[in-house]
C-alpha atoms as a PDB file:
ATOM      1  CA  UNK A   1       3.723 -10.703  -8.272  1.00  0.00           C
ATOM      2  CA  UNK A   2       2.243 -10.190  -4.634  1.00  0.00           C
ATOM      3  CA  UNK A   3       0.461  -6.161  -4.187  1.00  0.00           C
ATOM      4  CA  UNK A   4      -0.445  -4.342  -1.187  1.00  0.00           C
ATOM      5  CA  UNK A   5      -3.786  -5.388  -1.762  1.00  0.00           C
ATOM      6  CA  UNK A   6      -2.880  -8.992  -1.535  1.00  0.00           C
ATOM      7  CA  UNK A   7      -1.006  -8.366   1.999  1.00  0.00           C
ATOM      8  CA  UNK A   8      -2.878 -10.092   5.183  1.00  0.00           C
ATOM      9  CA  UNK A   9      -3.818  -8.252   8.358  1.00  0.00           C
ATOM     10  CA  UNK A  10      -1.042  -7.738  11.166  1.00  0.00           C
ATOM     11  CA  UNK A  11       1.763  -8.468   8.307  1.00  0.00           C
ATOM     12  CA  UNK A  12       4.442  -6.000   7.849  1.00  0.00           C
ATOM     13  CA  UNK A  13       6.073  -5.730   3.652  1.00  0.00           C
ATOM     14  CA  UNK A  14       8.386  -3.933   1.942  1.00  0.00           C
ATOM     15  CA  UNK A  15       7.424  -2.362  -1.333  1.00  0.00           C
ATOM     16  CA  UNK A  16       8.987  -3.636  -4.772  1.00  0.00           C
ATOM     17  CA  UNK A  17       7.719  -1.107  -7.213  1.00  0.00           C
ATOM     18  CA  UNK A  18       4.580   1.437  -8.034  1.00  0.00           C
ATOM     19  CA  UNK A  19       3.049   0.803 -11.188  1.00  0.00           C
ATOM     20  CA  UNK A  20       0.780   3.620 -12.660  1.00  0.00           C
ATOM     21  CA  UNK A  21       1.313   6.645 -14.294  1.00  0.00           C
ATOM     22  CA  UNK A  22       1.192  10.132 -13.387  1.00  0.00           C
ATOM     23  CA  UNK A  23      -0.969  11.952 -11.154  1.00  0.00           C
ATOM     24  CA  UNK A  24      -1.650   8.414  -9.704  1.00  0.00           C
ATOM     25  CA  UNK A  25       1.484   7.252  -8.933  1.00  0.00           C
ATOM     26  CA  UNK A  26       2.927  10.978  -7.730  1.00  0.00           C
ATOM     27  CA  UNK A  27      -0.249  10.659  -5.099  1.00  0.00           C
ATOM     28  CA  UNK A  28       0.547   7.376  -3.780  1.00  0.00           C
ATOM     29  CA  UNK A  29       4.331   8.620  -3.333  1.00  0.00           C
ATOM     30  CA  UNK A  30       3.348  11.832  -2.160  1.00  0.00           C
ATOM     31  CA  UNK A  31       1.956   9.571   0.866  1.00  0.00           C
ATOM     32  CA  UNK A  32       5.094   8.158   1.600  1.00  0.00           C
ATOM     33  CA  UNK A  33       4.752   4.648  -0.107  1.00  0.00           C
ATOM     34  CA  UNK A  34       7.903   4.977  -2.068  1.00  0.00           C
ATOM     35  CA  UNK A  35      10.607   2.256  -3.285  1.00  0.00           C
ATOM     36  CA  UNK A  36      12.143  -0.330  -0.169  1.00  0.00           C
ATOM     37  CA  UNK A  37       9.773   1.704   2.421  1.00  0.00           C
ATOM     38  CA  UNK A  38       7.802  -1.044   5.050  1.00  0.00           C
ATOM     39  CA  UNK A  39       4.452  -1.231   5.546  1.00  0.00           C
ATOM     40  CA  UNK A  40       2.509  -2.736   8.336  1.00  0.00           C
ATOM     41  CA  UNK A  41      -1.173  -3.473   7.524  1.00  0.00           C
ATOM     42  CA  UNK A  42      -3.208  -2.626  10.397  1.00  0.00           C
ATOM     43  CA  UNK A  43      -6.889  -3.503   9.028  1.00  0.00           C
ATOM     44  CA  UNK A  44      -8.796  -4.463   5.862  1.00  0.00           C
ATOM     45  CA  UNK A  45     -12.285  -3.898   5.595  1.00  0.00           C
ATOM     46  CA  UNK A  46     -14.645  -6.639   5.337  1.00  0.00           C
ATOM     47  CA  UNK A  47     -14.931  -6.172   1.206  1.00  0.00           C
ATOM     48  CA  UNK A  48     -11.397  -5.648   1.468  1.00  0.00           C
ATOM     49  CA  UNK A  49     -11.943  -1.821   0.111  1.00  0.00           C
ATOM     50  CA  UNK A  50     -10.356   0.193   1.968  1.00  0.00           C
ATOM     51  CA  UNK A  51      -6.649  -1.221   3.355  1.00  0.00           C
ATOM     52  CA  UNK A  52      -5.417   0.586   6.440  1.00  0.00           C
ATOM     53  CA  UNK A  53      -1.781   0.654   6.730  1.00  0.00           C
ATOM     54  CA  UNK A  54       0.933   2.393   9.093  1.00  0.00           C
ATOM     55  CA  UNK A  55       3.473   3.925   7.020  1.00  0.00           C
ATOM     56  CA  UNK A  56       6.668   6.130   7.622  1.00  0.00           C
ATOM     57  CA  UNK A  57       4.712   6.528  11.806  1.00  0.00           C
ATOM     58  CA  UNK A  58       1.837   7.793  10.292  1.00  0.00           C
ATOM     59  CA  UNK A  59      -1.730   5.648   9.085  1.00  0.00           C
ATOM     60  CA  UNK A  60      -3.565   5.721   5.436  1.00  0.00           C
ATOM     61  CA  UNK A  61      -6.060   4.125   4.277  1.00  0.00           C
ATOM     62  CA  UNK A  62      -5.708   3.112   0.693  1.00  0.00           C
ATOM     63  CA  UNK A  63      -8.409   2.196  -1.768  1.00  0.00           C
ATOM     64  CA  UNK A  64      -7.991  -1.372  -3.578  1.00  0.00           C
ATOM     65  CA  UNK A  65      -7.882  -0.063  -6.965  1.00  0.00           C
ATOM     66  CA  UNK A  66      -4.547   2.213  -5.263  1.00  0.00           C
ATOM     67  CA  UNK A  67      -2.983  -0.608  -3.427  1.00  0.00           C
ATOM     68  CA  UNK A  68      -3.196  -3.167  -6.480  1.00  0.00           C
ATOM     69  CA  UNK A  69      -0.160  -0.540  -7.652  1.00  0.00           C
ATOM     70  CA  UNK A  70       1.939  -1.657  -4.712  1.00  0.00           C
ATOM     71  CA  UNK A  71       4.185  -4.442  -6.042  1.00  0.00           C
ATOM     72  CA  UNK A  72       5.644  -6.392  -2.537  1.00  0.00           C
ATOM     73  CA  UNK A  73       9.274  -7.745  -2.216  1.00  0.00           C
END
C-alpha cells in the first residue's frame, strides 16, 4: 500500500482511501483530499516533513504523520 507520503517530487496520484478517524480524517477532507481526487506533489522538504502538494488549483502543505493517511491508487 503506497501513501502520499511515499509519493516522489514532480509526480502527480490519485488517492485510494483516508485512513483515520474523526476530527483527523474530516480535516484532511475538509482540504479537499477526498476519494479519486489527483494530487501533484510540488516539493518535499529535505526530512521529508512537510509534503507540499497542489490540490483541487489550490497548494497545502501536509505534515508526514497526515499524509501517511493518504492511501494512492
Amino acid at each position: 500500500m503506497a501513501t502520499l507520503r511515499d509519493a516522489k517530487c514532480g509526480q502527480t496520484v490519485k488517492v485510494a482511501k483516508i485512513h483515520g478517524e474523526g476530527a483527523v480524517k474530516r480535516r484532511i477532507m475538509d482540504m479537499g483530499i477526498t476519494k479519486n481526487v489527483e494530487i501533484y506533489i510540488r516539493k518535499v522538504a529535505p526530512f521529508g516533513d512537510p509534503v507540499e502538494v497542489t490540490v483541487r488549483g489550490y497548494e497545502l502543505s501536509l505534515r508526514k504523520a497526515d499524509a501517511e493517511m493518504v492511501e494512492l491508487q
